[in-house]
Protein backbone atom coordinates (compact mmCIF):
# COMPACT_ATOMS: atom_id res chain seq x y z
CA UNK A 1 -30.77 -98.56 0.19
CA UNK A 2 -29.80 -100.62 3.09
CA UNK A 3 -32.79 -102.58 4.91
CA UNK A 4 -31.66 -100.64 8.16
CA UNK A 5 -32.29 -97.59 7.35
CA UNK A 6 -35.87 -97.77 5.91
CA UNK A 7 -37.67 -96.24 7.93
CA UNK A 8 -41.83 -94.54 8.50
CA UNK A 9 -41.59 -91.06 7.60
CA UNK A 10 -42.20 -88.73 10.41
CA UNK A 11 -43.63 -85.50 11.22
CA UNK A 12 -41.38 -82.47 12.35
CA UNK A 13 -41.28 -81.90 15.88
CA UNK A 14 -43.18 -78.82 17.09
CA UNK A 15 -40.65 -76.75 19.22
CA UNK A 16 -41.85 -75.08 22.22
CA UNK A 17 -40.30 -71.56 21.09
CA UNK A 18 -41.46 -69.86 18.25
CA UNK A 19 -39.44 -69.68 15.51
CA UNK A 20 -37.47 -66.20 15.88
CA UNK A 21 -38.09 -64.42 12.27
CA UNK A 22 -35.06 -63.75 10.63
CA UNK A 23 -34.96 -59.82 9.42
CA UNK A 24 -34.38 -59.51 5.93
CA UNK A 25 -30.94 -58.90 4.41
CA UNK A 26 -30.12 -55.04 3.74
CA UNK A 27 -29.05 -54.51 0.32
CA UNK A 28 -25.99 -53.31 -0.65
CA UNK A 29 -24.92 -49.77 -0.15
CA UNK A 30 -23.86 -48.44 -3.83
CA UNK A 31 -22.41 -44.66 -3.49
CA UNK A 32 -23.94 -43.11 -5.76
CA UNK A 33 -21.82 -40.37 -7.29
CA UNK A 34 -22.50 -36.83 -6.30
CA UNK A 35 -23.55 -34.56 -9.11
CA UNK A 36 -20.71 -31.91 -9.62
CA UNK A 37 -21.88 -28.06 -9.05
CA UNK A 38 -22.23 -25.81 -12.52
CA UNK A 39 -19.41 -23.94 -12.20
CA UNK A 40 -20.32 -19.93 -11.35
CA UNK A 41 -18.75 -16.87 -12.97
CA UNK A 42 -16.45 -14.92 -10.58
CA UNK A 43 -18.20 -11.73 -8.81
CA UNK A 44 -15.95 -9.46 -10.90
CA UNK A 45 -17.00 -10.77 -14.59
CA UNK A 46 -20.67 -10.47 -13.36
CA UNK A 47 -22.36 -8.03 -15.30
CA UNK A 48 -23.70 -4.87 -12.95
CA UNK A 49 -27.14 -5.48 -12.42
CA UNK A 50 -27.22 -9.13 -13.82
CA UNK A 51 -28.17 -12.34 -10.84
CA UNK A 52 -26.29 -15.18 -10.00
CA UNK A 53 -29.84 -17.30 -9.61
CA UNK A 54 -29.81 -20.13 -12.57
CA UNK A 55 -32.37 -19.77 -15.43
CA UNK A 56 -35.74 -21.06 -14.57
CA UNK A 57 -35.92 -20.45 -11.16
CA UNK A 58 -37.68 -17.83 -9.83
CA UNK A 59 -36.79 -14.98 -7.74
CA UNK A 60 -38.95 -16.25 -4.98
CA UNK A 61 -37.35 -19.65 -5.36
CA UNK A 62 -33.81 -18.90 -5.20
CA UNK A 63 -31.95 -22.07 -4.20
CA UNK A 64 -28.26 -23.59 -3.40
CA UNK A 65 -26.51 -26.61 -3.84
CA UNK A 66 -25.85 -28.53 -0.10
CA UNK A 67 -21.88 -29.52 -0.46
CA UNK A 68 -22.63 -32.39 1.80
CA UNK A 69 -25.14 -34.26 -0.12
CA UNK A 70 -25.88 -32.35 -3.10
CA UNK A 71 -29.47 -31.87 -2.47
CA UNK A 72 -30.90 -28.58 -3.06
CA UNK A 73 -32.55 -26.23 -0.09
CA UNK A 74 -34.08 -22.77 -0.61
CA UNK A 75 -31.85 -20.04 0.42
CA UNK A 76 -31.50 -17.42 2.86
CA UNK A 77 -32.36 -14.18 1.61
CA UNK A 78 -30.35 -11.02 2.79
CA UNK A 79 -32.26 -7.80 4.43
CA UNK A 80 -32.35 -4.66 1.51
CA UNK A 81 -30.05 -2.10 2.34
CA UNK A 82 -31.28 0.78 4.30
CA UNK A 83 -31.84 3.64 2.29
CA UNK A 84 -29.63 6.74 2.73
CA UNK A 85 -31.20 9.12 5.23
CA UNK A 86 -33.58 11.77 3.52
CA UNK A 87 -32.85 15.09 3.40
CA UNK A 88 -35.54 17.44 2.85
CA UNK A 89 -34.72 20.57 0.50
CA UNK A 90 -34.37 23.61 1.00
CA UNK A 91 -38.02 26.14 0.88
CA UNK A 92 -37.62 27.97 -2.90
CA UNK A 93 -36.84 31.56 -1.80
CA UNK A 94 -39.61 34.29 -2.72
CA UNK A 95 -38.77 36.82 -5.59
CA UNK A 96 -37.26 39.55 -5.14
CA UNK A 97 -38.87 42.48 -4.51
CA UNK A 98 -37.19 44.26 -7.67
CA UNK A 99 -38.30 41.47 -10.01
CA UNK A 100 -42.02 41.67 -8.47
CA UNK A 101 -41.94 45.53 -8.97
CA UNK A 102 -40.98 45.39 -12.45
CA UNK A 103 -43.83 42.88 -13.30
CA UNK A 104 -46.79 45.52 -11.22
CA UNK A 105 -48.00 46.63 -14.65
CA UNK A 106 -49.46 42.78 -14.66
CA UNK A 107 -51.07 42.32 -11.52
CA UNK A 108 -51.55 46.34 -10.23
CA UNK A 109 -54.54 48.58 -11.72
CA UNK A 110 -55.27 50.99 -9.57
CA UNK A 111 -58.23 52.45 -11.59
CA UNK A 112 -60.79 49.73 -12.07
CA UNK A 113 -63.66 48.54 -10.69
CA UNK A 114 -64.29 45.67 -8.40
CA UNK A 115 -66.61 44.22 -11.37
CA UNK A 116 -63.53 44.52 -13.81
CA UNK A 117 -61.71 42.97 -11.04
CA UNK A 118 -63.39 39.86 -10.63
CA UNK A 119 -63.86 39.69 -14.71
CA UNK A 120 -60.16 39.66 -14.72
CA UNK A 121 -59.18 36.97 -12.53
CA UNK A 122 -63.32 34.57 -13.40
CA UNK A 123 -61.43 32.49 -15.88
CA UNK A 124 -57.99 32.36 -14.39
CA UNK A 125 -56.53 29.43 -12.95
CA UNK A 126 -56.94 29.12 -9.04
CA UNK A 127 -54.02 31.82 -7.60
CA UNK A 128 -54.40 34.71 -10.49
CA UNK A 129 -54.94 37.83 -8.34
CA UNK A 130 -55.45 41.71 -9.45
CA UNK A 131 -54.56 44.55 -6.77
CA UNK A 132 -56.58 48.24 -6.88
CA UNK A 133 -56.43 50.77 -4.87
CA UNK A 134 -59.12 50.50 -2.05
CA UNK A 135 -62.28 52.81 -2.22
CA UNK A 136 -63.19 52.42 1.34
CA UNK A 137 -60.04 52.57 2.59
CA UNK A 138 -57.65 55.68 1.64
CA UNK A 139 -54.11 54.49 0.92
CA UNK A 140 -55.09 50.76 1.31
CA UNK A 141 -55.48 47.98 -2.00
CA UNK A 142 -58.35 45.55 -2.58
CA UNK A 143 -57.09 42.13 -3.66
CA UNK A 144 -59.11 39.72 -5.42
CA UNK A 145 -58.03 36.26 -6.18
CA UNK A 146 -59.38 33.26 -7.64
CA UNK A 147 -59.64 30.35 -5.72
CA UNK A 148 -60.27 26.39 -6.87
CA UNK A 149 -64.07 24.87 -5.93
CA UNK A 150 -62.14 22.49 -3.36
CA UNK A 151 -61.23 25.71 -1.19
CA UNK A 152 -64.79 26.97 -2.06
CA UNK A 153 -66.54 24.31 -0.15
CA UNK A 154 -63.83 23.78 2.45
CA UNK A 155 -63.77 27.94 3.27
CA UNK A 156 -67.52 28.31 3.16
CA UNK A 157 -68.16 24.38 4.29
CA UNK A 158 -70.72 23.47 1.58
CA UNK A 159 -72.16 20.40 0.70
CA UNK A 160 -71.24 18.27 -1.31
CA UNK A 161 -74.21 18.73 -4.14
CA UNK A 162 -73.89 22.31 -3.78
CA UNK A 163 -73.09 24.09 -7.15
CA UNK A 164 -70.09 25.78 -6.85
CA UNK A 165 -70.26 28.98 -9.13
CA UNK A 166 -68.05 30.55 -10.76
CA UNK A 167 -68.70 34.13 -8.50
CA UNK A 168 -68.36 32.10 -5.41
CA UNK A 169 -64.90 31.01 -6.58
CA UNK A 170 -63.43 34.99 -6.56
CA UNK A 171 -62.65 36.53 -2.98
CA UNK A 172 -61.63 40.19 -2.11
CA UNK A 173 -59.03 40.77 0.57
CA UNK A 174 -58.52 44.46 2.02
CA UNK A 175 -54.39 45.57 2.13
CA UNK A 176 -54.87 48.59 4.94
CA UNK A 177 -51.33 50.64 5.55
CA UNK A 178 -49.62 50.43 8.31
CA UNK A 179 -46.83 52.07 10.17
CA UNK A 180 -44.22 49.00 9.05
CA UNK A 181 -45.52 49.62 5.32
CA UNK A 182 -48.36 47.49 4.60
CA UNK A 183 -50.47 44.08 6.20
CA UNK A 184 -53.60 42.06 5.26
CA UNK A 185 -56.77 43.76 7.46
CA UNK A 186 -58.58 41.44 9.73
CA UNK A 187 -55.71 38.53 9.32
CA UNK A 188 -53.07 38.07 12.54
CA UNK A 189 -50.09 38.33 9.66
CA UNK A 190 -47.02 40.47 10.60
CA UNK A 191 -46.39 43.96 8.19
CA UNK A 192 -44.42 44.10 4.83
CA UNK A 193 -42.08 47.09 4.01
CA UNK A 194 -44.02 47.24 0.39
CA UNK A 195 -47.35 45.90 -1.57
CA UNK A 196 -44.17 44.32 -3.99
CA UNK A 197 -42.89 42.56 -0.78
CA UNK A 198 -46.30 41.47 -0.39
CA UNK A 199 -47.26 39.96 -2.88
CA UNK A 200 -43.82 38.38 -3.17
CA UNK A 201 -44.24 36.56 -0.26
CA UNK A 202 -47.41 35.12 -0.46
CA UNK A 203 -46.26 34.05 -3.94
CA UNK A 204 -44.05 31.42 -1.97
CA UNK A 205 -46.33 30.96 0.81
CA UNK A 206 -50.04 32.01 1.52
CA UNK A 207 -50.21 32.48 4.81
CA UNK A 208 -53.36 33.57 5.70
CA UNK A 209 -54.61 33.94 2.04
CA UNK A 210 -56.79 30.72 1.02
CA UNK A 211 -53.67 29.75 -1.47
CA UNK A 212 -50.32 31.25 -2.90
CA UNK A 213 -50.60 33.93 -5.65
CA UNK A 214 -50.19 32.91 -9.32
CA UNK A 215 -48.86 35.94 -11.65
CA UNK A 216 -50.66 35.37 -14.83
CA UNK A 217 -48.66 37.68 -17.61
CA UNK A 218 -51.41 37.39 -20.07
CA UNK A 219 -54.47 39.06 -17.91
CA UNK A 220 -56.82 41.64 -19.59
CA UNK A 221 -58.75 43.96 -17.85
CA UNK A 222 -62.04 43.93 -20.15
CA UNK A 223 -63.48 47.74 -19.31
CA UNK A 224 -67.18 47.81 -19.50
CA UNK A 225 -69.57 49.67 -20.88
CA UNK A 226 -72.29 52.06 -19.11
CA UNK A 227 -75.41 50.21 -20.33
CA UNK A 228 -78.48 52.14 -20.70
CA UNK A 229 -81.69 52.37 -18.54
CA UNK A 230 -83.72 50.24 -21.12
CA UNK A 231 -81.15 47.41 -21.32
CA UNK A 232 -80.64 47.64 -17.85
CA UNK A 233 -84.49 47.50 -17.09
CA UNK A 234 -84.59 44.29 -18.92
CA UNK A 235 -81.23 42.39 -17.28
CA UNK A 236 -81.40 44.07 -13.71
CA UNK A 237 -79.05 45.21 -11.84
CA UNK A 238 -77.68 44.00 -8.75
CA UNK A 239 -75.02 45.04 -5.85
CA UNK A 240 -74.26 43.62 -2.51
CA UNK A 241 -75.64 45.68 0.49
CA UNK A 242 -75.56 45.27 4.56
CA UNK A 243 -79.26 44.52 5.24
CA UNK A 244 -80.15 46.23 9.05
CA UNK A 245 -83.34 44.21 9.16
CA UNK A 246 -87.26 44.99 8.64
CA UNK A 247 -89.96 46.90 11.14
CA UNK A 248 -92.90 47.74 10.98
CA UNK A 249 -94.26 51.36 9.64
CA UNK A 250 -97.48 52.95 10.30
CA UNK A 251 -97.88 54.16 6.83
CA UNK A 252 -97.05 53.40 3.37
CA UNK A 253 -93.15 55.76 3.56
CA UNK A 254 -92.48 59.36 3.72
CA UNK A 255 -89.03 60.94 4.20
CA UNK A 256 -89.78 61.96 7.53
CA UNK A 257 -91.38 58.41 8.49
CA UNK A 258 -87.82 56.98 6.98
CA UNK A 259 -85.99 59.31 9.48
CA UNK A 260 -87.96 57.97 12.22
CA UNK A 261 -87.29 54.31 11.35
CA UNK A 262 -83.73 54.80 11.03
CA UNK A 263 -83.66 57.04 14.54
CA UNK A 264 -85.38 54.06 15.54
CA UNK A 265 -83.23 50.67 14.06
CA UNK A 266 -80.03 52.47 15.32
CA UNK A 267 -80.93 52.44 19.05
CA UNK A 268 -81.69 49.15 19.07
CA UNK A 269 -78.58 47.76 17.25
CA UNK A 270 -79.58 45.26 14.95
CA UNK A 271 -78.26 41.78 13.71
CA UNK A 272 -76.83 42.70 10.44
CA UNK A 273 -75.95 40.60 7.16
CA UNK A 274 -74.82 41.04 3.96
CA UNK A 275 -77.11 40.51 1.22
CA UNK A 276 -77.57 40.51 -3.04
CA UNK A 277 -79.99 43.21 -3.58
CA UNK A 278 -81.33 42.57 -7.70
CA UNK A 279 -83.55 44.69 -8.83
CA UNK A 280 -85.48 44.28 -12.05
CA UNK A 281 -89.08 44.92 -13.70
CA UNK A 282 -90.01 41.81 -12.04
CA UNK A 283 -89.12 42.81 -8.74
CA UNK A 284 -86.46 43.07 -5.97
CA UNK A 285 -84.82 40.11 -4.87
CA UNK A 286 -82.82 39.99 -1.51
CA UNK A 287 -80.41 36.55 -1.43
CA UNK A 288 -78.98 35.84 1.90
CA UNK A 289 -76.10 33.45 2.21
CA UNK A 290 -76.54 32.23 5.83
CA UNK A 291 -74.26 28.83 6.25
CA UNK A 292 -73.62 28.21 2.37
CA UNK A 293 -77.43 28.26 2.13
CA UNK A 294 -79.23 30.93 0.02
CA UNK A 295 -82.42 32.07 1.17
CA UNK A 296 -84.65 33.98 -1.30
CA UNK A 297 -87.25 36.83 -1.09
CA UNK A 298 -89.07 38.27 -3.58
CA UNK A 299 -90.77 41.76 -3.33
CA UNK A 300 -93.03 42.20 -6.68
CA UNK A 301 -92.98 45.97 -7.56
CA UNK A 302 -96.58 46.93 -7.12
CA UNK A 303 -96.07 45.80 -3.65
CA UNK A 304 -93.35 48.49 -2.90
CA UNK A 305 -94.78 52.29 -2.12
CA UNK A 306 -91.66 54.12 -1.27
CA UNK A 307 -87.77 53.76 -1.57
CA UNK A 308 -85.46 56.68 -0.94
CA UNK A 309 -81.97 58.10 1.14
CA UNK A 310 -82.49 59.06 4.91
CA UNK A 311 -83.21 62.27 4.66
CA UNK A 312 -80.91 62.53 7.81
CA UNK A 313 -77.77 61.28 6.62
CA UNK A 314 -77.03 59.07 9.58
CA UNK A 315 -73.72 57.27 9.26
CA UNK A 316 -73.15 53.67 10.25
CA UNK A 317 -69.70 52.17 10.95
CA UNK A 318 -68.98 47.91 11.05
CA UNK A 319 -65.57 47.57 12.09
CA UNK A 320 -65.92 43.51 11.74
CA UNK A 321 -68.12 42.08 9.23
CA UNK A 322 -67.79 38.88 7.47
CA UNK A 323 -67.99 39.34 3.96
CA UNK A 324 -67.15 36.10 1.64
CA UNK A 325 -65.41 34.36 4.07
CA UNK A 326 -63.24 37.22 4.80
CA UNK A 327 -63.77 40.13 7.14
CA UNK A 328 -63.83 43.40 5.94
CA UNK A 329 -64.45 47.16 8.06
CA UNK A 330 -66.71 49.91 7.06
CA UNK A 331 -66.70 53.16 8.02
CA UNK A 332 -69.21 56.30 7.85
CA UNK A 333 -71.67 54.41 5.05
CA UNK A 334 -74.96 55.60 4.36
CA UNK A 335 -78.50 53.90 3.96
CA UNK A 336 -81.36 53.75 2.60
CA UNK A 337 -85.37 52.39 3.12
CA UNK A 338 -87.37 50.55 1.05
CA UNK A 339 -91.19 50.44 2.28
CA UNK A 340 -93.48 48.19 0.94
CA UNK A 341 -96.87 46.60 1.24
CA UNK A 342 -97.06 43.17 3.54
CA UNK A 343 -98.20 40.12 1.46
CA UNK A 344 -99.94 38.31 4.54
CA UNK A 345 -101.76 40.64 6.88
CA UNK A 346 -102.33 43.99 6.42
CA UNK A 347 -99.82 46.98 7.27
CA UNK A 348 -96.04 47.99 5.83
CA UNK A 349 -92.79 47.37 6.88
CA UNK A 350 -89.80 48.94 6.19
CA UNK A 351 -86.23 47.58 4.80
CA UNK A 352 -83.48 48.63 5.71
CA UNK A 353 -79.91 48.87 4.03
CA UNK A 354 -76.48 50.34 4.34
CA UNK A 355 -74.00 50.91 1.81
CA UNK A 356 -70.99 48.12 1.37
CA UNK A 357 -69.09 49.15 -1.79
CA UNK A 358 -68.22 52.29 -2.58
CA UNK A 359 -68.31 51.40 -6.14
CA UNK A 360 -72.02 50.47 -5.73
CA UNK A 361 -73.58 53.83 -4.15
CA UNK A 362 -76.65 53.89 -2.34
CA UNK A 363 -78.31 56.53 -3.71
CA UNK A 364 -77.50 54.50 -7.57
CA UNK A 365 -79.55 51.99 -5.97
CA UNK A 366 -82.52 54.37 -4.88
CA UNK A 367 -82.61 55.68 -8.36
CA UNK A 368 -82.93 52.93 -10.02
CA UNK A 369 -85.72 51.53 -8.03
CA UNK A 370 -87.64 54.86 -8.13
CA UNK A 371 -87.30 54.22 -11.95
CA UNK A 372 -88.69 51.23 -12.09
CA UNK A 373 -91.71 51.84 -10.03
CA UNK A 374 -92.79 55.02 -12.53
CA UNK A 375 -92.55 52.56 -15.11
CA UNK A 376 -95.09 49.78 -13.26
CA UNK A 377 -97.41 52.80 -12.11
CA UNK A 378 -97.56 53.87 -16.34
């Protein structure tokens, strides 16, 4: 090197402005290529039914392909198409009143009882019905007609860990004549020209009735037999009766003492109910259904001294009584007493009872209690 230009080494000078820092080079843009779409099937070679969405993504994940920059974004779903409007059909149209007249040897026997009745229809399915000619009505029909436990508890509003029984689950309805033909008693329902039209139209729809009428083909009317007094003094017998109430007697019963009472009761106008009058060598039993709840009393047969027919014959008439959930009118029925000894204090009182069922006569009843207090008193 030349002498000149040796030299001390030197420091760098400090600036007075900060270096400016240099941003870093930006790498080169490489365009990446843009995958291609799949190609898609035209709309007309789809399959009916089949989806355009690409295997392995869901229904709920339905996506597209951006043209712009190939990325993929969920996509827009379309609203279902409304439904067409609904129109409701047409009501089924009731038989005709030929068709139901042709088919009364099934569902009209006018000769049996209103035990047979309710024998006929106990194991039916709910809507099997039997019509009879009335016995408290002349030219009218009793109808009786099984119903399901579900109407049960909603007619009679019973709890729910009430036992439903079978009885409960059979109801009588009274067909009265009219001047149009024939109408439901006791029921705001408009006249039919015929019991066939009738029952034709409460086939369809029920109306007042606690559900439409079911024609069962296959019904038997299973005719019982008279049982004797010794069978019957070991099962009992029972009927349904209108109870007028109890008073209170002087003495132990006479026919002349009943005639007072009864003189007595029908100036006053009692509150009346219907009740189960049993009778058995154990006793009478009177079960009143008050409000779907039974209520129970027991008479033992040494306690009862006299039980006979008033000697005057007086009449009663109940041209609304609820009977079952349905209301029923009776006319010119007789009655009866049944005197017996009080259980708590001293005295007697006397029971009182009218006739409800033709079928089920009073003076049966008296008989068959006299009966069975001989056979105590032996």
């Amino acid at each position: 090197p030349h002498p000149a230009r040796l030299h001390s080494p030197q420091l760098p000078r400090k600036s007075a402005h900060p270096p400016i820092a240099k941003k870093p080079s930006a790498p080169l843009l490489v365009n990446k290529p843009t995958p291609a779409p799949k190609p898609t099937r035209p709309a007309h070679a789809r399959l009916q039914g089949q989806s355009s969405v690409e295997p392995g993504i869901g229904r709920n994940r339905e996506l597209q392909t951006s043209p712009s920059e190939g990325a993929l974004i969920p996509k827009k779903k379309t609203a279902p198409p409304k439904p067409p409007p609904y129109f409701a059909p047409d009501p089924p149209k009731p038989p005709s009143e030929s068709i139901v007249k042709s088919m009364m040897p099934y569902w009209y026997r006018p000769n049996i009882t209103r035990e047979e009745a309710i024998d006929f229809v106990r194991h039916l399915d709910p809507g099997s019905f039997i019509v009879r000619d009335s016995q408290t009505v002349s030219g009218g029909y009793a109808l009786t007609i099984k119903v399901s436990e579900h109407q049960v508890r909603q007619r009679r509003k019973l709890a729910e860990d009430t036992a439903v029984t079978e009885d409960m689950c059979v109801t009588h309805f009274l067909i009265q004549p009219d001047p149009e033909g024939v109408k439901l008693q006791g029921w705001n329902e408009r006249a039919f020209k015929s019991l066939p039209e009738f029952i034709a139209h409460h086939m369809v729809e029920k109306l007042c009735l606690p559900c439409r009428l079911v024609l069962q083909k296959g019904g038997q009317v299973t005719r019982r037999k008279p049982a004797t007094m010794k069978e019957a003094l070991i099962t009992g017998a029972a009927c349904d009766l209108v109870y007028l109430g109890s008073m209170d007697v002087p003495g132990p019963g006479s026919e002349s003492l009943l005639g007072q009472t009864v003189q007595q009761l029908k100036s006053c106008e009692p509150t009346i109910s219907i009740v189960t009058f049993k009778a058995s060598k154990d006793g009478i039993t009177l079960t009143d259904n008050i409000n779907g709840m039974y209520i129970k009393r027991q008479y033992s047969i040494s306690s009862v001294t006299y039980c006979g027919l008033d000697p005057n014959d007086t009449r009663w008439d109940f041209p609304s009584l609820q009977y079952q959930g349905d209301v029923v009118s009776l006319k010119n029925k007789p009655c009866f007493g049944m005197f017996h000894r009080n259980q708590d204090s001293y005295g007697y009182s006397c029971l009182m009872f009218v006739e409800l069922d033709s079928s089920q006569p009073v003076d049966a009843v008296t008989n068959y209690v006299q009966t069975v207090m001989k056979l105590q008193h032996k």
